[in-house]
C-alpha atoms as a PDB file:
ATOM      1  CA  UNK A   1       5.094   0.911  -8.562  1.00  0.00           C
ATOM      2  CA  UNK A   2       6.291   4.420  -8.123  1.00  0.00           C
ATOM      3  CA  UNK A   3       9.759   6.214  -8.009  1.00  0.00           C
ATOM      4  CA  UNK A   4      10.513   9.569  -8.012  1.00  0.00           C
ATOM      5  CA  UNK A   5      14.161  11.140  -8.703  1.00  0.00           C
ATOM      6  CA  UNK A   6      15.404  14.475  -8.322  1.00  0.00           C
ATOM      7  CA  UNK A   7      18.724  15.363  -9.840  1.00  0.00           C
ATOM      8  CA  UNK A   8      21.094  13.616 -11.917  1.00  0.00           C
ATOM      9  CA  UNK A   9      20.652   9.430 -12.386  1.00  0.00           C
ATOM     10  CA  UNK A  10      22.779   7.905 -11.141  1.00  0.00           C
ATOM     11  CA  UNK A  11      25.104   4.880 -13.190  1.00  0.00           C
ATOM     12  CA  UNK A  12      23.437   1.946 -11.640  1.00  0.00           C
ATOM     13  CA  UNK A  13      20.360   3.445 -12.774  1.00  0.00           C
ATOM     14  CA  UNK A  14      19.689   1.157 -16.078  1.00  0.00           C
ATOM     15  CA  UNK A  15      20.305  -1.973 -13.669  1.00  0.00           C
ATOM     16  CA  UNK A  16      17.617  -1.528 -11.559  1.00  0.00           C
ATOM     17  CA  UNK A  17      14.851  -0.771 -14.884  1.00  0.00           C
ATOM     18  CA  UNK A  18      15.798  -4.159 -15.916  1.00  0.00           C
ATOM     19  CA  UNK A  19      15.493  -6.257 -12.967  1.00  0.00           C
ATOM     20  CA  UNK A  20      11.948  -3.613 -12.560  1.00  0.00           C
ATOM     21  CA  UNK A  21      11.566  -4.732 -16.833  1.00  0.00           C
ATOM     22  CA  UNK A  22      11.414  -8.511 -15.746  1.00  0.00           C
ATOM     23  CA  UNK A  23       8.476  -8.219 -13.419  1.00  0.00           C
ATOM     24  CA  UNK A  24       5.856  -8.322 -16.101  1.00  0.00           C
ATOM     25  CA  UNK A  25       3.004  -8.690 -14.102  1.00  0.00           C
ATOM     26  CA  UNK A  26       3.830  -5.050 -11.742  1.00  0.00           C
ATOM     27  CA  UNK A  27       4.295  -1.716 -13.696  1.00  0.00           C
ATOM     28  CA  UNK A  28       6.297   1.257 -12.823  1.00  0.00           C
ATOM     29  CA  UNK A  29       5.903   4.797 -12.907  1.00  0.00           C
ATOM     30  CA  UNK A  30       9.130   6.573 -13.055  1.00  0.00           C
ATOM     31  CA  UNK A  31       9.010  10.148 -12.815  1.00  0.00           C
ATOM     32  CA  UNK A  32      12.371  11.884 -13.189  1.00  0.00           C
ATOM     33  CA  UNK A  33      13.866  15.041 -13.232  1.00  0.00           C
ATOM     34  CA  UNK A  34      16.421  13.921 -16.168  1.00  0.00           C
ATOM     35  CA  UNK A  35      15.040  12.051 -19.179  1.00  0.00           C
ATOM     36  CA  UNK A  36      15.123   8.223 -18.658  1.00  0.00           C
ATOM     37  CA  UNK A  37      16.212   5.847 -21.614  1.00  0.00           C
ATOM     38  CA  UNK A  38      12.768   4.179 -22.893  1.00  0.00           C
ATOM     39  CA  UNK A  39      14.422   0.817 -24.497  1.00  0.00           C
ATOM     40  CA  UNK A  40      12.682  -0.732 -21.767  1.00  0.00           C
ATOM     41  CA  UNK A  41       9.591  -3.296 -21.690  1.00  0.00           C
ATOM     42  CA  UNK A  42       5.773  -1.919 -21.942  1.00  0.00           C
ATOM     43  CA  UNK A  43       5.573  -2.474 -17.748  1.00  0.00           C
ATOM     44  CA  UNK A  44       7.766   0.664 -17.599  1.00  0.00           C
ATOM     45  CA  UNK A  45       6.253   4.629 -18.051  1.00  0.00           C
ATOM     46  CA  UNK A  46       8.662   7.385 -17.606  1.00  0.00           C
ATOM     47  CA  UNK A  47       7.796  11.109 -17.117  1.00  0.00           C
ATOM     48  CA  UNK A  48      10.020  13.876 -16.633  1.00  0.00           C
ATOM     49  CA  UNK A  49       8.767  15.841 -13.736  1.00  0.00           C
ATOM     50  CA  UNK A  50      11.198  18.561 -12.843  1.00  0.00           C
ATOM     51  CA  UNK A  51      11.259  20.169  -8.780  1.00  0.00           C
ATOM     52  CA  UNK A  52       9.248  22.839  -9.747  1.00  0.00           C
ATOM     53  CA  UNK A  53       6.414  20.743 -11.072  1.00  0.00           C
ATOM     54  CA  UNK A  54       6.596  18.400  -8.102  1.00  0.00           C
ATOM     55  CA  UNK A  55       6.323  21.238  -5.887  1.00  0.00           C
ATOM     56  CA  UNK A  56       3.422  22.308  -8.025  1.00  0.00           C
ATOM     57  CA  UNK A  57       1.656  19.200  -7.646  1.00  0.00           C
ATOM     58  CA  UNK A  58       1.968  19.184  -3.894  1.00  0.00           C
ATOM     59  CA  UNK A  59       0.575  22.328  -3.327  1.00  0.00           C
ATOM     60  CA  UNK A  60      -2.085  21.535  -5.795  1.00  0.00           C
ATOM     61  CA  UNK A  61      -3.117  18.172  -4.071  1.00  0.00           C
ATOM     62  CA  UNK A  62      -2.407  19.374  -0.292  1.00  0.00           C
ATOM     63  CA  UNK A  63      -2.191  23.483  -0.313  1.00  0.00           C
ATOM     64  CA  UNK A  64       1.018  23.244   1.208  1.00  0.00           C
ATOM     65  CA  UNK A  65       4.048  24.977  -0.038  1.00  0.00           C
ATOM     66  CA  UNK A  66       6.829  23.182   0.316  1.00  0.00           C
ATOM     67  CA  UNK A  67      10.618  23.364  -1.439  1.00  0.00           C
ATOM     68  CA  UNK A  68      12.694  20.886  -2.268  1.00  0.00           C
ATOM     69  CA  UNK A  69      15.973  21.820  -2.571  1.00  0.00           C
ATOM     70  CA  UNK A  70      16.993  18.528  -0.563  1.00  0.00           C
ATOM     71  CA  UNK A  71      16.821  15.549  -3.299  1.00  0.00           C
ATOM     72  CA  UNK A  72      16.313  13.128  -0.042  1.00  0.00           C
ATOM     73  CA  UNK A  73      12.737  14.733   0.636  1.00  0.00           C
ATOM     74  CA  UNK A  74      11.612  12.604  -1.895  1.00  0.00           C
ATOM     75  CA  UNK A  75      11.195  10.063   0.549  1.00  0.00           C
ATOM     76  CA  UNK A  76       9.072  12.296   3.000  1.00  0.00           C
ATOM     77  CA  UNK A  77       6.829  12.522   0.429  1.00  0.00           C
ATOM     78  CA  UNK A  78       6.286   8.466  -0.623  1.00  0.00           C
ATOM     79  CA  UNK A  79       3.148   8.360   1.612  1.00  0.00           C
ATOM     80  CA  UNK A  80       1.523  10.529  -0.238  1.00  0.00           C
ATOM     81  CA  UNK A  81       2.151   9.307  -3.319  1.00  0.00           C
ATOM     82  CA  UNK A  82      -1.436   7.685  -3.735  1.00  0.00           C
ATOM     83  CA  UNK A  83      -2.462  11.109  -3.506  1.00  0.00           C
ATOM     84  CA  UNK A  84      -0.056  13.101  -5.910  1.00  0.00           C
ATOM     85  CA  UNK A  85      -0.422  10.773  -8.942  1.00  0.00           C
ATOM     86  CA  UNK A  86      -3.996   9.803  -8.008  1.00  0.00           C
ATOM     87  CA  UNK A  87      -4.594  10.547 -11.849  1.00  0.00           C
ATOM     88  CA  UNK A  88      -1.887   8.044 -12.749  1.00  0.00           C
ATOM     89  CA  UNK A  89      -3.553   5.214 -10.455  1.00  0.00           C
ATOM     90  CA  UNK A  90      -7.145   4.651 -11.631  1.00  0.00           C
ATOM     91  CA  UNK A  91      -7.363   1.508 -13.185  1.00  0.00           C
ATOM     92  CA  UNK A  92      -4.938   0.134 -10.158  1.00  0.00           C
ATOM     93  CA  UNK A  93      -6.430  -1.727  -7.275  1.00  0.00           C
ATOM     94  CA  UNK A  94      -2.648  -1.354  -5.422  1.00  0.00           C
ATOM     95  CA  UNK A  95       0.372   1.169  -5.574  1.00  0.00           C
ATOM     96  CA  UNK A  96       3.968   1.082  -4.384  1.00  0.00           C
ATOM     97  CA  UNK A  97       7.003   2.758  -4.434  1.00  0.00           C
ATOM     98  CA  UNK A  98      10.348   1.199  -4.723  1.00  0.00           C
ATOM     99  CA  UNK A  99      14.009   2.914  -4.797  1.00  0.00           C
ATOM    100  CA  UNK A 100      16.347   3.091  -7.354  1.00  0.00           C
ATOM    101  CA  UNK A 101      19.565   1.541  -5.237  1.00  0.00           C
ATOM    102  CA  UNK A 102      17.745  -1.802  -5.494  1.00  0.00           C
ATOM    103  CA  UNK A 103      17.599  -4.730  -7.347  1.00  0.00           C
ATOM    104  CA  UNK A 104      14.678  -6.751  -7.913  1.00  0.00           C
ATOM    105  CA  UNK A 105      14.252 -10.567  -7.723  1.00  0.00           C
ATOM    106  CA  UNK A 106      11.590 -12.523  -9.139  1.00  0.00           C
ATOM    107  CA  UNK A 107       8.776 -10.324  -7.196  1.00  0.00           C
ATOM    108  CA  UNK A 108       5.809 -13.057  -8.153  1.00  0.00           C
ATOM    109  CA  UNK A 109       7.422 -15.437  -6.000  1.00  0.00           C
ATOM    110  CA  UNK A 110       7.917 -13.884  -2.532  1.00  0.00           C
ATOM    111  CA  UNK A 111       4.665 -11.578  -2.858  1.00  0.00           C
ATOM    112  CA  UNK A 112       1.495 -13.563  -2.997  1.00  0.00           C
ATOM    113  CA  UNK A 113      -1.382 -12.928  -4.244  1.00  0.00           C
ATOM    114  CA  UNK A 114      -3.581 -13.801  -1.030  1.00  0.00           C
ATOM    115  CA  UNK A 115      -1.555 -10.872   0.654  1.00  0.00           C
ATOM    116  CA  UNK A 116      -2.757  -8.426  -1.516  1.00  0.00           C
ATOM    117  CA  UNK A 117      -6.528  -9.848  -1.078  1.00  0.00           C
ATOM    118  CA  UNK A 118      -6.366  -9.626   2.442  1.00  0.00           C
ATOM    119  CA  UNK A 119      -4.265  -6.640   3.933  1.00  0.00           C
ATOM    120  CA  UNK A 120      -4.000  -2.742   3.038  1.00  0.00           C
ATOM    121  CA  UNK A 121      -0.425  -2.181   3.604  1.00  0.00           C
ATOM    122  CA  UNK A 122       2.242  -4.734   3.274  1.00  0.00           C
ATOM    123  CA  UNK A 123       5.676  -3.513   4.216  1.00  0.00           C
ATOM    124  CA  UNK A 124       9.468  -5.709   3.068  1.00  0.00           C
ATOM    125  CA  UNK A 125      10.867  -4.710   6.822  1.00  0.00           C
ATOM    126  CA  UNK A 126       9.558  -6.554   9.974  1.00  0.00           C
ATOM    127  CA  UNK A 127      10.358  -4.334  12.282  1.00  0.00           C
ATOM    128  CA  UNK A 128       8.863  -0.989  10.491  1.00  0.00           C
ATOM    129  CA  UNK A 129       7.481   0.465   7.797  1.00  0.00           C
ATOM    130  CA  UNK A 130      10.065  -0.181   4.828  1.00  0.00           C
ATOM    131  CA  UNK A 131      10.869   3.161   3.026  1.00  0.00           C
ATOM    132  CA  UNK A 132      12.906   1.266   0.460  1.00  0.00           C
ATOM    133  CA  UNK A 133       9.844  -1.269  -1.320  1.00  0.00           C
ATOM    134  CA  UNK A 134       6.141  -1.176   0.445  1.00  0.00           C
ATOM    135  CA  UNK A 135       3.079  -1.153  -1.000  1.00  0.00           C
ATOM    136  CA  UNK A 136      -0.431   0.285  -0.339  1.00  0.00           C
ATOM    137  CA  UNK A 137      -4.350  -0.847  -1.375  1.00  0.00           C
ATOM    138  CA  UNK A 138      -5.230   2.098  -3.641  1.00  0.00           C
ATOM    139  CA  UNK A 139      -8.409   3.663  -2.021  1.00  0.00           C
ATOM    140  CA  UNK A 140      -8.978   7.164  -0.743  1.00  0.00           C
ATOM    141  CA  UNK A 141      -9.288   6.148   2.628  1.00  0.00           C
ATOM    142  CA  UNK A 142      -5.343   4.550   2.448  1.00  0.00           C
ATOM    143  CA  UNK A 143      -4.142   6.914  -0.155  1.00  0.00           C
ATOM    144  CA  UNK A 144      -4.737   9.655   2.937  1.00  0.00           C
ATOM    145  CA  UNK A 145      -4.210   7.479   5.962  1.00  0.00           C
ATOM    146  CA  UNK A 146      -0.675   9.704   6.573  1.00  0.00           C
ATOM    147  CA  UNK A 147      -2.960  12.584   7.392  1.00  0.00           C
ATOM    148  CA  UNK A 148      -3.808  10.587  11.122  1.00  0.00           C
ATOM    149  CA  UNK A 149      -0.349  12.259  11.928  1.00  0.00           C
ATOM    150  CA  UNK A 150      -1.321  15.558  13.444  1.00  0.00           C
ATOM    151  CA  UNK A 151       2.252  17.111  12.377  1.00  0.00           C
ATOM    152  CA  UNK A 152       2.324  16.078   9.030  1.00  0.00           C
ATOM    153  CA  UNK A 153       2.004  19.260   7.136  1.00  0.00           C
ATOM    154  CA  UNK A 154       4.740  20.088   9.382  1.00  0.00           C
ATOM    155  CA  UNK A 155       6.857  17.668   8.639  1.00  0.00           C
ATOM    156  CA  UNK A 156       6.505  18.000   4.837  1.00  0.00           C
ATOM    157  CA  UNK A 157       6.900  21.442   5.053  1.00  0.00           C
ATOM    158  CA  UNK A 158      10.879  20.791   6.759  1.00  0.00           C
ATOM    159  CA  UNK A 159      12.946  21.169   4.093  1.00  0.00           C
ATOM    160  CA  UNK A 160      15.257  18.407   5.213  1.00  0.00           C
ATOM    161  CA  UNK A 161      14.109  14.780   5.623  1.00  0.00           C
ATOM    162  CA  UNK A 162      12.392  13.586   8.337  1.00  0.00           C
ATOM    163  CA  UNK A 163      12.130   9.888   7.986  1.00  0.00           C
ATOM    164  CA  UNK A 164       8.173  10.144   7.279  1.00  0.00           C
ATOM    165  CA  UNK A 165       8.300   7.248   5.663  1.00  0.00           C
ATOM    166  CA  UNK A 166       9.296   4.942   8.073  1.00  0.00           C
ATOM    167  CA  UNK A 167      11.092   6.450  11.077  1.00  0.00           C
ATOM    168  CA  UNK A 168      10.510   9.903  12.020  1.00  0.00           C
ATOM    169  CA  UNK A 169      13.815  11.463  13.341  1.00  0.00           C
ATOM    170  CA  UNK A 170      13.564  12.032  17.320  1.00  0.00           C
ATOM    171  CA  UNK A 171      11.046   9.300  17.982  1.00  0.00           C
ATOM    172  CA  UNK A 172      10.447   8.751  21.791  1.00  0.00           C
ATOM    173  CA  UNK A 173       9.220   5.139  21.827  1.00  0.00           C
ATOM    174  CA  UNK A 174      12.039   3.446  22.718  1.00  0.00           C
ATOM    175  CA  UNK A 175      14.215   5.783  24.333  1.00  0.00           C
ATOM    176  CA  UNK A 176      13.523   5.192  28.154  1.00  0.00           C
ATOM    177  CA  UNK A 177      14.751   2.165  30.262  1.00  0.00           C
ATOM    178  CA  UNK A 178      11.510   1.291  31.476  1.00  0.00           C
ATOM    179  CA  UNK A 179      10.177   0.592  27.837  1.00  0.00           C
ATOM    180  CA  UNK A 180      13.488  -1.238  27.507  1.00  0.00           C
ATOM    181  CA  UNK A 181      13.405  -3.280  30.707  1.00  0.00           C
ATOM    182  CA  UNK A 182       9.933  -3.951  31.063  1.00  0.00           C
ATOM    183  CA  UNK A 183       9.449  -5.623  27.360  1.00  0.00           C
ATOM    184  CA  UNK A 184       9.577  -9.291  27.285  1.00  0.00           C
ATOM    185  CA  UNK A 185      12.575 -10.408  25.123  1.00  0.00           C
ATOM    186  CA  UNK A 186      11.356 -13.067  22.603  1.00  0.00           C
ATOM    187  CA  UNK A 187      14.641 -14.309  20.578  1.00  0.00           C
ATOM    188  CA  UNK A 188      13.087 -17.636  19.434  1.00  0.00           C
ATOM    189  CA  UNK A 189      10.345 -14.833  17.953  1.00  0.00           C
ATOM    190  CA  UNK A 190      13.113 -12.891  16.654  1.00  0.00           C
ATOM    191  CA  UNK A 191      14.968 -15.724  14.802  1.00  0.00           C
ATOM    192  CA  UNK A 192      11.829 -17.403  13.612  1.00  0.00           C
ATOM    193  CA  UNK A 193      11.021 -14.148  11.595  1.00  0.00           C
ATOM    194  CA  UNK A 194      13.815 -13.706   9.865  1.00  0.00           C
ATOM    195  CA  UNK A 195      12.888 -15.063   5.984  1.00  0.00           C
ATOM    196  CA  UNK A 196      17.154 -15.633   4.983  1.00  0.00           C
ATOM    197  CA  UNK A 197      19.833 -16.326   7.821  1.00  0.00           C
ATOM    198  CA  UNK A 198      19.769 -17.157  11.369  1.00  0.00           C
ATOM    199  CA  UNK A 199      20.541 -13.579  12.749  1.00  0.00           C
ATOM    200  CA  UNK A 200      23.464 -13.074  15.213  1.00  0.00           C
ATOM    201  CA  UNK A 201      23.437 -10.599  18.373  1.00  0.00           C
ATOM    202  CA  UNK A 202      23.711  -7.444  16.174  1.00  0.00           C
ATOM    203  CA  UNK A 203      20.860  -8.699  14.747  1.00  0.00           C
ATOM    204  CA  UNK A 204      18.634  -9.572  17.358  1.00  0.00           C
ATOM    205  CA  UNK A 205      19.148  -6.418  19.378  1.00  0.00           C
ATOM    206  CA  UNK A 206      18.147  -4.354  15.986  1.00  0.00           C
ATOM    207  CA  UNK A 207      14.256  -5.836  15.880  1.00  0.00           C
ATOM    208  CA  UNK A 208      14.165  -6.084  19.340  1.00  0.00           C
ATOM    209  CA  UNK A 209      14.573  -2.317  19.533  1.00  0.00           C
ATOM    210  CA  UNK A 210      11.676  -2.017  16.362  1.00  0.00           C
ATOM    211  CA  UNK A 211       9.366  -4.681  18.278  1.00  0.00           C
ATOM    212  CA  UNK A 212       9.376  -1.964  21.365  1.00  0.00           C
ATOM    213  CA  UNK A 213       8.420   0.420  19.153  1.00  0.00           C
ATOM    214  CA  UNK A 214       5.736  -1.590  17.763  1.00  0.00           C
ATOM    215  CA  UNK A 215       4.210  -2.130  21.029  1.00  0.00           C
ATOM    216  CA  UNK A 216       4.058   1.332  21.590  1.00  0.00           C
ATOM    217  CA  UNK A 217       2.581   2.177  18.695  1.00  0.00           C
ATOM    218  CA  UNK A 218       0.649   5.704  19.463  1.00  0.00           C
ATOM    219  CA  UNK A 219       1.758   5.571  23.164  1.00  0.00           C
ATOM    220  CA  UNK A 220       3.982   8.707  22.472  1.00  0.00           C
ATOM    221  CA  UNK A 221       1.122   9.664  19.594  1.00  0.00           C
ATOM    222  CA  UNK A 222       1.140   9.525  15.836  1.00  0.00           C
ATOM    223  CA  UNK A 223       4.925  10.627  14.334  1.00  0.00           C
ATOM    224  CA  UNK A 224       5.194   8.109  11.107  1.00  0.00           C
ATOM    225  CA  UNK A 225       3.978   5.659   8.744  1.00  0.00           C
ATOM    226  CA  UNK A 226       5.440   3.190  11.362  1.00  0.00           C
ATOM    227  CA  UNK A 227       3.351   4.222  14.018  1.00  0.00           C
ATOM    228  CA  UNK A 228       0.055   4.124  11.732  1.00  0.00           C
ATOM    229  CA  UNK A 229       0.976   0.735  10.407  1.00  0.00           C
ATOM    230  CA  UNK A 230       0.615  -0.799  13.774  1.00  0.00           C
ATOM    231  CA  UNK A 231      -1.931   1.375  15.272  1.00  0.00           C
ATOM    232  CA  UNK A 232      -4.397   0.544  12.479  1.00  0.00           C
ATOM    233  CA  UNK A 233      -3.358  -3.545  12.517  1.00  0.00           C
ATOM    234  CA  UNK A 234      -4.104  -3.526  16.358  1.00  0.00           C
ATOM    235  CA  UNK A 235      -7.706  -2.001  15.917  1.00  0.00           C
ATOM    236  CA  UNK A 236      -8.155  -4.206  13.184  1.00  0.00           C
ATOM    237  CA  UNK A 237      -6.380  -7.193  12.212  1.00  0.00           C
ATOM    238  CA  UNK A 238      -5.185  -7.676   8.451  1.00  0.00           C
ATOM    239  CA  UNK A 239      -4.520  -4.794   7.383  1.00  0.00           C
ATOM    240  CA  UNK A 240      -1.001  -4.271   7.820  1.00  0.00           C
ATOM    241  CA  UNK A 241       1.710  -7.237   7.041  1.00  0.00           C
ATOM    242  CA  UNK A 242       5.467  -7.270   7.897  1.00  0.00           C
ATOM    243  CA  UNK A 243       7.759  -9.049   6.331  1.00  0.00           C
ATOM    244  CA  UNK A 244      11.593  -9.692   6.497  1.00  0.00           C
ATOM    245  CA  UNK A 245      12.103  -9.931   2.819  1.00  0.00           C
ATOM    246  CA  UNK A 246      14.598  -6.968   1.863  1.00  0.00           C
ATOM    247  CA  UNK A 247      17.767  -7.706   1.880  1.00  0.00           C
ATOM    248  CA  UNK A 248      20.630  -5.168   1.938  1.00  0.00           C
ATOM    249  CA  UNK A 249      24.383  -4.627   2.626  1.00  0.00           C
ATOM    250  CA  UNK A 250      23.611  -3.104   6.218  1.00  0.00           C
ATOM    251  CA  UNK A 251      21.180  -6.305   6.704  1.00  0.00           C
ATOM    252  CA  UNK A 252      24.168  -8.952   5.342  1.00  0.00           C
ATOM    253  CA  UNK A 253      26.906  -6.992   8.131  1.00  0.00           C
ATOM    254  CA  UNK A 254      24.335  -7.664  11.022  1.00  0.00           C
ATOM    255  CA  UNK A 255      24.048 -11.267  10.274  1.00  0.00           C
ATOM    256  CA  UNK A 256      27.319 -11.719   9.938  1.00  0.00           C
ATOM    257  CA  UNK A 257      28.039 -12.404   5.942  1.00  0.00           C
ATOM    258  CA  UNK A 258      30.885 -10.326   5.633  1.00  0.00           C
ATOM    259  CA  UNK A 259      31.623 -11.545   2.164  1.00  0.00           C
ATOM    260  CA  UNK A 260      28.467 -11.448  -0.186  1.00  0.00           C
ATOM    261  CA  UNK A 261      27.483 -11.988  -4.153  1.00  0.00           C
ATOM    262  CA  UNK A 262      24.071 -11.025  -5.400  1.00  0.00           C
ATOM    263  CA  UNK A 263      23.768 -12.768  -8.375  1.00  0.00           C
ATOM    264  CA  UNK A 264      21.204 -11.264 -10.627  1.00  0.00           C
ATOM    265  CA  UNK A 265      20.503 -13.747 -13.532  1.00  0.00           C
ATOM    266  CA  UNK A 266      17.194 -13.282 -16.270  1.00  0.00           C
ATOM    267  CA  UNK A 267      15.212 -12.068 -13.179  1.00  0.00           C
ATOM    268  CA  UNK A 268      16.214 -14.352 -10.181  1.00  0.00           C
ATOM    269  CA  UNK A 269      18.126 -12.861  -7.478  1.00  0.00           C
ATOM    270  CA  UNK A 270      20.887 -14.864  -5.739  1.00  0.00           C
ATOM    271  CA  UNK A 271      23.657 -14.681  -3.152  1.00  0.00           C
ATOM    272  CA  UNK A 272      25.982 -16.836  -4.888  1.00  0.00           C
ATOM    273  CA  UNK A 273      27.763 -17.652  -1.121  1.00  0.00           C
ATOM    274  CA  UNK A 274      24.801 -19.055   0.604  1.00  0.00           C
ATOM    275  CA  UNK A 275      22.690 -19.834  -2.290  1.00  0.00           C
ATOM    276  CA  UNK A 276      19.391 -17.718  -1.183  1.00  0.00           C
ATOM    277  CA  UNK A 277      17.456 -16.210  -3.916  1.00  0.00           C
ATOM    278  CA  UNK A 278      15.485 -12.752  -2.570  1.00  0.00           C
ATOM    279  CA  UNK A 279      13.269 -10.664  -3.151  1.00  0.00           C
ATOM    280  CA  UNK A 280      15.374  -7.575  -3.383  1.00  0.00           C
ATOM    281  CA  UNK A 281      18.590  -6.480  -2.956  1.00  0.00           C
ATOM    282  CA  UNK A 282      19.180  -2.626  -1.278  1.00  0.00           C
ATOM    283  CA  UNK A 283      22.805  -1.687  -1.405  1.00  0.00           C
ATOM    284  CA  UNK A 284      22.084   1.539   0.236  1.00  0.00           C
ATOM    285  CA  UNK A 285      25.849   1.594   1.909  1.00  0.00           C
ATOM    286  CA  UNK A 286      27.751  -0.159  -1.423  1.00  0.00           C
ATOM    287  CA  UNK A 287      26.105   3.229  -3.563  1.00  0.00           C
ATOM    288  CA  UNK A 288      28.656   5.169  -2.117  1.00  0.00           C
ATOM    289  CA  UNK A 289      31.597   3.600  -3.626  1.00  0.00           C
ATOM    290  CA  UNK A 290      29.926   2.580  -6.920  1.00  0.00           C
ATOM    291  CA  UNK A 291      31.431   4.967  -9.756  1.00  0.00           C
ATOM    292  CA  UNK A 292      30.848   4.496 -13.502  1.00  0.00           C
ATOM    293  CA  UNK A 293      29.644   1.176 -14.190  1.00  0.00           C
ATOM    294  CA  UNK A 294      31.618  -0.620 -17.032  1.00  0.00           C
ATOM    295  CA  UNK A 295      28.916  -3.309 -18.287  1.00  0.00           C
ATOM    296  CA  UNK A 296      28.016  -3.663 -22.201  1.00  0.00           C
ATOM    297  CA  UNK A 297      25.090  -2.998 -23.455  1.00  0.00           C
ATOM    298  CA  UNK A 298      22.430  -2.523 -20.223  1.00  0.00           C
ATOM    299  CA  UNK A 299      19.550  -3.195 -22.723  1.00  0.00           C
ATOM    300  CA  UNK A 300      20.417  -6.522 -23.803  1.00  0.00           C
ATOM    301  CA  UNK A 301      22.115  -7.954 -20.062  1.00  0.00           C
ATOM    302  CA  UNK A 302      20.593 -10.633 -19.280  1.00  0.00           C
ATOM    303  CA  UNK A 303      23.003 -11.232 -15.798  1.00  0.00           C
ATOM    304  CA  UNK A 304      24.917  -9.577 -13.973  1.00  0.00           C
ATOM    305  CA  UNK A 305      26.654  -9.504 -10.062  1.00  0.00           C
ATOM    306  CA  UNK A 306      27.003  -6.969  -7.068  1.00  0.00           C
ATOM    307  CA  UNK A 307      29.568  -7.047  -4.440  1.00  0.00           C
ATOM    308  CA  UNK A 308      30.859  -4.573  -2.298  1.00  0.00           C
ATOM    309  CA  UNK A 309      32.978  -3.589  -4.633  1.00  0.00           C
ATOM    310  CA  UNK A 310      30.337  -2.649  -7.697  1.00  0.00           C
ATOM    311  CA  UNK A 311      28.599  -4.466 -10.304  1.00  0.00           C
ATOM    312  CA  UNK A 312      30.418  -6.297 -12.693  1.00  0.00           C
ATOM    313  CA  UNK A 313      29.287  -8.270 -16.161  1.00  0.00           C
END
């Protein structure tokens, strides 16, 4: 599993290396800009790689020049991530990468093993590619599969973020009423997908607008890792899986669960209200009001909870 960080880490940082620490059987690459503590178990490798070197690297591996003054391009750049640490992946017959505003369940027991025998890309979102936690079959062919977008040098050259990863910004599919009206609405497909709650309205509109865009996969032509996902599952079958097994904040206020506890305890994740244990937890709208984080001593916490009010001991 790879993660790259530019800038500063930030407090919850240490949390999500040990929930990463108790998933002995996956190993992580962490490449950071800012040294990162190494008290950690032997499944985690740190690196500092500073912006200069990363934009070193991609011009090296792609002979693009690119800058990245934006910390957020980072995520622009996670398909091709097979490619840039190609050196780093040799003795690995799959890669990932995985942000740092997560927390990680027991990852053995929602990922299995016959997935990773049978498919080359396995996403954690149903609906599209999942930016946050996906993982790819570690061969040339998929380590370069982002190049099938015609305007991807493009796109990595825009010194913003594009959503490349999943959803590139100013996607068509989608956006006119007769690719609205004329989809069949399948809620009993809907709610049978969902891995955790029975989803409300808010819910069901949200993958009904990602199963459109599924169906037009390269209707519009090539834009993201989205749209190659399902292009290459519908010329061939198995090769890419969706799942619905990332939860997150933004996730929990569609369904409903205004009032959440993930419970992370030696490795098993929990919400404490409903009693589901997860995959992973991505508090991607909690970050902002998280400020220092007044735990003990990260290295030896063995539990500890999230709400939408922080982490606590």
């Amino acid at each position: 599993m790879i993660h790259v960080h530019l800038g500063p880490l930030p407090p919850w940082f240490q949390l999500f290396l040990i929930s990463a620490a108790a998933n002995p059987l996956y190993h992580w690459l962490i490449f950071a800009e800012h040294p990162v503590p190494s008290t950690f178990r032997k499944n985690i490798s740190t690196s500092v790689l500073t912006r200069k070197k990363l934009e070193a690297l991609i011009n090296e591996k792609t002979g693009i020049a690119v800058s990245l003054s934006n910390p957020y391009k980072v995520c622009d750049l996670k398909p091709l991530f097979g490619l840039l640490f190609e050196e780093h992946l040799q003795s690995y017959a799959w890669w990932g990468y995985c942000d740092n505003d997560i927390i990680l369940g027991r990852m053995d027991q929602f990922l299995k093993p016959e997935w990773f025998d049978r498919y080359q890309i396995i996403s954690t979102y149903s609906g599209f590619l999942s930016g946050p936690l996906a993982f790819y079959r570690n061969t040339p062919e998929i380590n370069r599969i982002f190049r099938q977008v015609p305007t991807w040098e493009k796109i990595i050259k825009e010194p913003s973020c594009q959503g490349f990863d999943e959803n590139l910004t100013g996607h068509p599919a989608g956006k006119k009423w007769t690719d609205i009206l004329f989809f069949p609405f399948s809620i009993p497909g809907i709610i049978s997908s969902d891995n955790y709650f029975r989803p409300g309205i808010k819910e069901i509109l949200y993958q009904y607008h990602w199963k459109i865009k599924k169906r037009q996969a390269g209707k519009y032509g090539m834009y993201d890792m989205t749209d190659i996902a399902h292009a290459v599952e519908r010329i061939q079958k198995n090769t890419a899986l969706f799942t619905n097994l990332l939860a997150s904040d933004i996730y929990f206020e569609r369904t409903g669960l205004k009032k959440w506890v993930m419970v992370w305890d030696h490795g098993r994740l929990t919400e404490k209200i409903t009693g589901k244990e997860m995959l992973a937890f991505h508090f991607r709208k909690t970050k902002a009001e998280i400020g220092d984080i007044p735990l003990p001593n990260c290295n030896k916490l063995n539990r500890f909870t999230l709400t939408n009010k922080g982490f606590h001991a």
